[in-house]
N, C-alpha and C. Protein backbone atom coordinates (compact mmCIF):
# COMPACT_ATOMS: atom_id res chain seq x y z
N UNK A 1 -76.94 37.83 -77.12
CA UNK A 1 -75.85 37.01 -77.64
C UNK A 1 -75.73 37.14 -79.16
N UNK A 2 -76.65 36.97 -79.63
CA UNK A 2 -76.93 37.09 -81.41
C UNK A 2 -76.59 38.66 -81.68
N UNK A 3 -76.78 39.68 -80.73
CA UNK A 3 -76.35 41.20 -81.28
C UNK A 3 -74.66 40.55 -80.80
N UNK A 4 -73.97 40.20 -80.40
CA UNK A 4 -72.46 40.53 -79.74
C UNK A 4 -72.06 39.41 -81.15
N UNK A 5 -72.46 38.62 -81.56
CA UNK A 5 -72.18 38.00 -83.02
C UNK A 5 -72.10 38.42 -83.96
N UNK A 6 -73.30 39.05 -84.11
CA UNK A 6 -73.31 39.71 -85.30
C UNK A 6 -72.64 41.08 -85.74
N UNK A 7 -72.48 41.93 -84.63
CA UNK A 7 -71.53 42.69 -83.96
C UNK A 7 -69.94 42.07 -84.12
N UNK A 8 -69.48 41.70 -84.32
CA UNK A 8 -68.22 40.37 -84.29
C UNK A 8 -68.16 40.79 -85.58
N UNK A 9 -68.60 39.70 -86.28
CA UNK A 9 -68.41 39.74 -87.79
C UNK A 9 -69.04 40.81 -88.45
N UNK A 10 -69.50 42.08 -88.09
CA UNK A 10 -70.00 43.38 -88.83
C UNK A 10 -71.04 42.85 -90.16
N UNK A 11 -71.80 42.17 -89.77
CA UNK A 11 -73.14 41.72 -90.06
C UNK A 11 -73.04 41.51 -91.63
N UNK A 12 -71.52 40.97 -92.21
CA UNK A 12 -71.19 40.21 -93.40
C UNK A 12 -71.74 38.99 -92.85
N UNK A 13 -72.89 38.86 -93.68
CA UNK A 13 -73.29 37.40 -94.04
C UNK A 13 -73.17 37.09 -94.99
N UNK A 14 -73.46 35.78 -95.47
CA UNK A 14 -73.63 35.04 -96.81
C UNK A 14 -74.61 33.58 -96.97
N UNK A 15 -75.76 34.74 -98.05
CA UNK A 15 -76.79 34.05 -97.74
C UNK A 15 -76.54 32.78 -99.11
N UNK A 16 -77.10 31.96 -99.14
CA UNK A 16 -76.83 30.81 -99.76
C UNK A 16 -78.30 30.21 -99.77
N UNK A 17 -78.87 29.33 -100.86
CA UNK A 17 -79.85 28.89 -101.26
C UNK A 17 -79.95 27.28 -100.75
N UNK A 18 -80.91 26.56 -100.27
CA UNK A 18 -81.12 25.62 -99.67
C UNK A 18 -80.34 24.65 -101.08
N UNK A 19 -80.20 24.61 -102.03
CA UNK A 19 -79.81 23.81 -103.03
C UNK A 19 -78.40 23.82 -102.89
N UNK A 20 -77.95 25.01 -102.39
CA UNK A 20 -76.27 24.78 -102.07
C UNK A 20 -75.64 24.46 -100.74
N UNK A 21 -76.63 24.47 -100.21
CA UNK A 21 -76.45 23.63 -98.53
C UNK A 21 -76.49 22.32 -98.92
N UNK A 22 -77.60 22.12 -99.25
CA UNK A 22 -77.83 20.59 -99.39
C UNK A 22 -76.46 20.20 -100.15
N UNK A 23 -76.25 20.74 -101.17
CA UNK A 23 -74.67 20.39 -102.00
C UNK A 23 -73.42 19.95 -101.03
N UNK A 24 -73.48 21.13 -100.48
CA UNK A 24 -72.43 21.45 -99.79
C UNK A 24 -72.62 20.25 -98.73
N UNK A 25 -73.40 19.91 -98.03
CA UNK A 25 -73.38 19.66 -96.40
C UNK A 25 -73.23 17.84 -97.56
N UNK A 26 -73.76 17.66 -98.41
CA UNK A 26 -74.23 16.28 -98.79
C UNK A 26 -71.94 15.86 -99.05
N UNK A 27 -71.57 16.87 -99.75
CA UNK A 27 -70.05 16.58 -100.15
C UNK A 27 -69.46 16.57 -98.72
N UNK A 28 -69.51 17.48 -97.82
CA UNK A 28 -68.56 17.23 -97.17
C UNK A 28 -68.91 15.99 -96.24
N UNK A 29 -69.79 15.27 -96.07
CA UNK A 29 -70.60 14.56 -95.28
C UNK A 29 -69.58 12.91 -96.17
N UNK A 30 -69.77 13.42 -97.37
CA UNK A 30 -68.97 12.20 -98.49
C UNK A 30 -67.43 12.17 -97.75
N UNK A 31 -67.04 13.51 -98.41
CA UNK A 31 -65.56 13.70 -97.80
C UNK A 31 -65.03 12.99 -96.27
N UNK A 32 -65.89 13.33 -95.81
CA UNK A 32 -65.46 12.86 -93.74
C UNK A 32 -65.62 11.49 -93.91
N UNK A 33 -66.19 10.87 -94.63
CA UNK A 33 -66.69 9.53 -93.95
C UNK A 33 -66.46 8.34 -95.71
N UNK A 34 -65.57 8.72 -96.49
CA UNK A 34 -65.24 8.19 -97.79
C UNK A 34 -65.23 6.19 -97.59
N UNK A 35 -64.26 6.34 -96.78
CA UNK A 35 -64.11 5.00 -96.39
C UNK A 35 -65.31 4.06 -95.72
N UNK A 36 -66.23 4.74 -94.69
CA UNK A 36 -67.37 4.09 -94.14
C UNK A 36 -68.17 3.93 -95.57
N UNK A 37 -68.38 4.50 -96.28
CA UNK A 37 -69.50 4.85 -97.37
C UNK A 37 -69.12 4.13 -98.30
N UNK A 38 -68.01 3.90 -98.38
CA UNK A 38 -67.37 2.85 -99.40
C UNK A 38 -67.60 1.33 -98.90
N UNK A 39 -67.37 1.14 -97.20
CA UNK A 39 -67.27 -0.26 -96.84
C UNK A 39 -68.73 -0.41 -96.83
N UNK A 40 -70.20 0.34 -96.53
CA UNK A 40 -71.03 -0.12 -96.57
C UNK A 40 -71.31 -0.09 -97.78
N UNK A 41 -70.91 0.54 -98.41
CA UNK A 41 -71.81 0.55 -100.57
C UNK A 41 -73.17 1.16 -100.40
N UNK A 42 -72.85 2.45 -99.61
CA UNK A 42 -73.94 3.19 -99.55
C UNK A 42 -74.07 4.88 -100.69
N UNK A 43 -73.06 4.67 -101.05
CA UNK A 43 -72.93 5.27 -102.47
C UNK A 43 -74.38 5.93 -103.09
N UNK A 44 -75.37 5.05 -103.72
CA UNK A 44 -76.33 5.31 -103.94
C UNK A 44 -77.52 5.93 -103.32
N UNK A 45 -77.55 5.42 -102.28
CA UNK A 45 -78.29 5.74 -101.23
C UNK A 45 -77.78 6.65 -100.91
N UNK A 46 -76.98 8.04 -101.30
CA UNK A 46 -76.98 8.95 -100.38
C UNK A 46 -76.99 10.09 -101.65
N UNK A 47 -76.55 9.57 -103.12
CA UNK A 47 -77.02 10.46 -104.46
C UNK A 47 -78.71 10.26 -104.01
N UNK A 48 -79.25 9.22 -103.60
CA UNK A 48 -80.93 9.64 -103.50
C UNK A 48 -80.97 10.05 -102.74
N UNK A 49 -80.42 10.40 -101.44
CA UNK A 49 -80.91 11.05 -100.68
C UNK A 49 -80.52 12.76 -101.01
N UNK A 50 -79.76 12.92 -101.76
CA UNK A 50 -79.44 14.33 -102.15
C UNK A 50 -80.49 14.76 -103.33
N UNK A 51 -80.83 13.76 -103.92
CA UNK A 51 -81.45 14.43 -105.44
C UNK A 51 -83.19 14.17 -104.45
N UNK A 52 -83.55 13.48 -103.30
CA UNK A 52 -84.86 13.85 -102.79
C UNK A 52 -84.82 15.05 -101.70
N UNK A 53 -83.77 15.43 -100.56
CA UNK A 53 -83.32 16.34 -100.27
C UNK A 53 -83.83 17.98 -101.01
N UNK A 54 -83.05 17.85 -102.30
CA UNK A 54 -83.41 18.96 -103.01
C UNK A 54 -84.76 19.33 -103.53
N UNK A 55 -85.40 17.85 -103.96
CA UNK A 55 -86.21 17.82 -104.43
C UNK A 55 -87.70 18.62 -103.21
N UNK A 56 -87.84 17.89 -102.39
CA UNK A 56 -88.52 18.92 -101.04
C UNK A 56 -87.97 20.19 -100.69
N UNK A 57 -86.60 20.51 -101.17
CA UNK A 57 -86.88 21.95 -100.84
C UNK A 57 -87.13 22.69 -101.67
N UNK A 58 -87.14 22.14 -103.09
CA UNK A 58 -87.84 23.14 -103.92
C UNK A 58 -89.43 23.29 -103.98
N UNK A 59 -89.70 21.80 -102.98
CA UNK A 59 -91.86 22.03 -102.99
C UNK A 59 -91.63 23.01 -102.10
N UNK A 60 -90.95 23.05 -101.09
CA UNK A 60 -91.15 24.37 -99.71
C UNK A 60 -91.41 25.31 -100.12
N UNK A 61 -90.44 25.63 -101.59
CA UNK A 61 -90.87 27.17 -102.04
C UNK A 61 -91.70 27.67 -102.50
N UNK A 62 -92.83 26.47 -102.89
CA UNK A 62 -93.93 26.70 -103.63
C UNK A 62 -94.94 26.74 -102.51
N UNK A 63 -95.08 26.16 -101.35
CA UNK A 63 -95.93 26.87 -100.17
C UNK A 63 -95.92 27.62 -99.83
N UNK A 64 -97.09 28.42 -99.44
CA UNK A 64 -97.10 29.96 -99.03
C UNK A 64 -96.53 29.75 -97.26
N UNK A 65 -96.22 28.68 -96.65
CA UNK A 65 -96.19 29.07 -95.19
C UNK A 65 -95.00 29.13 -94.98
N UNK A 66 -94.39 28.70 -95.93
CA UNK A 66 -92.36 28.32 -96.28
C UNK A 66 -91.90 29.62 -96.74
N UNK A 67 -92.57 30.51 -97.05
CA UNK A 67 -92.17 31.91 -98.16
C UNK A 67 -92.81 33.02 -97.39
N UNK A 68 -92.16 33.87 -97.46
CA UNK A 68 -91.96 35.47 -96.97
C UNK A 68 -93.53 35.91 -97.38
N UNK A 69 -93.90 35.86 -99.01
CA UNK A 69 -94.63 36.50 -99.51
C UNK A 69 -95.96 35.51 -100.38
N UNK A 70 -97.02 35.94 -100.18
CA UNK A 70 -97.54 34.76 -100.30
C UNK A 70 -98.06 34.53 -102.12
């Protein structure tokens, strides 16, 4: 299944760094749900959850079991 995919899209990927996922997935997550996030005043609570988010995936990179190369 993963060869007839990748096969599909002629194996253009785009690799992206866990710091721009987290970006990314944290905004659009804002975007979809503006109004819930507003009626609870969870605002804050979700800048910490992005700035601790990032923050663990940059320890990952510093473990050797998280990394390619040790």
């Amino acid at each position: 299944m993963e060869i007839e995919i990748f096969t599909s899209i002629e194996f253009k990927l785009i690799l992206i760094t866990p710091h721009e996922y987290i970006k990314s997935f944290i905004y659009d997550f804002v975007y979809n749900n503006e109004k819930k996030i507003k009626q609870l005043n969870l605002k804050l609570h979700i800048e910490n959850l992005e700035k601790a988010s990032i923050y663990v995936a940059k320890l990952m990179f510093h473990k050797e079991s998280f990394s390619k190369h040790s």
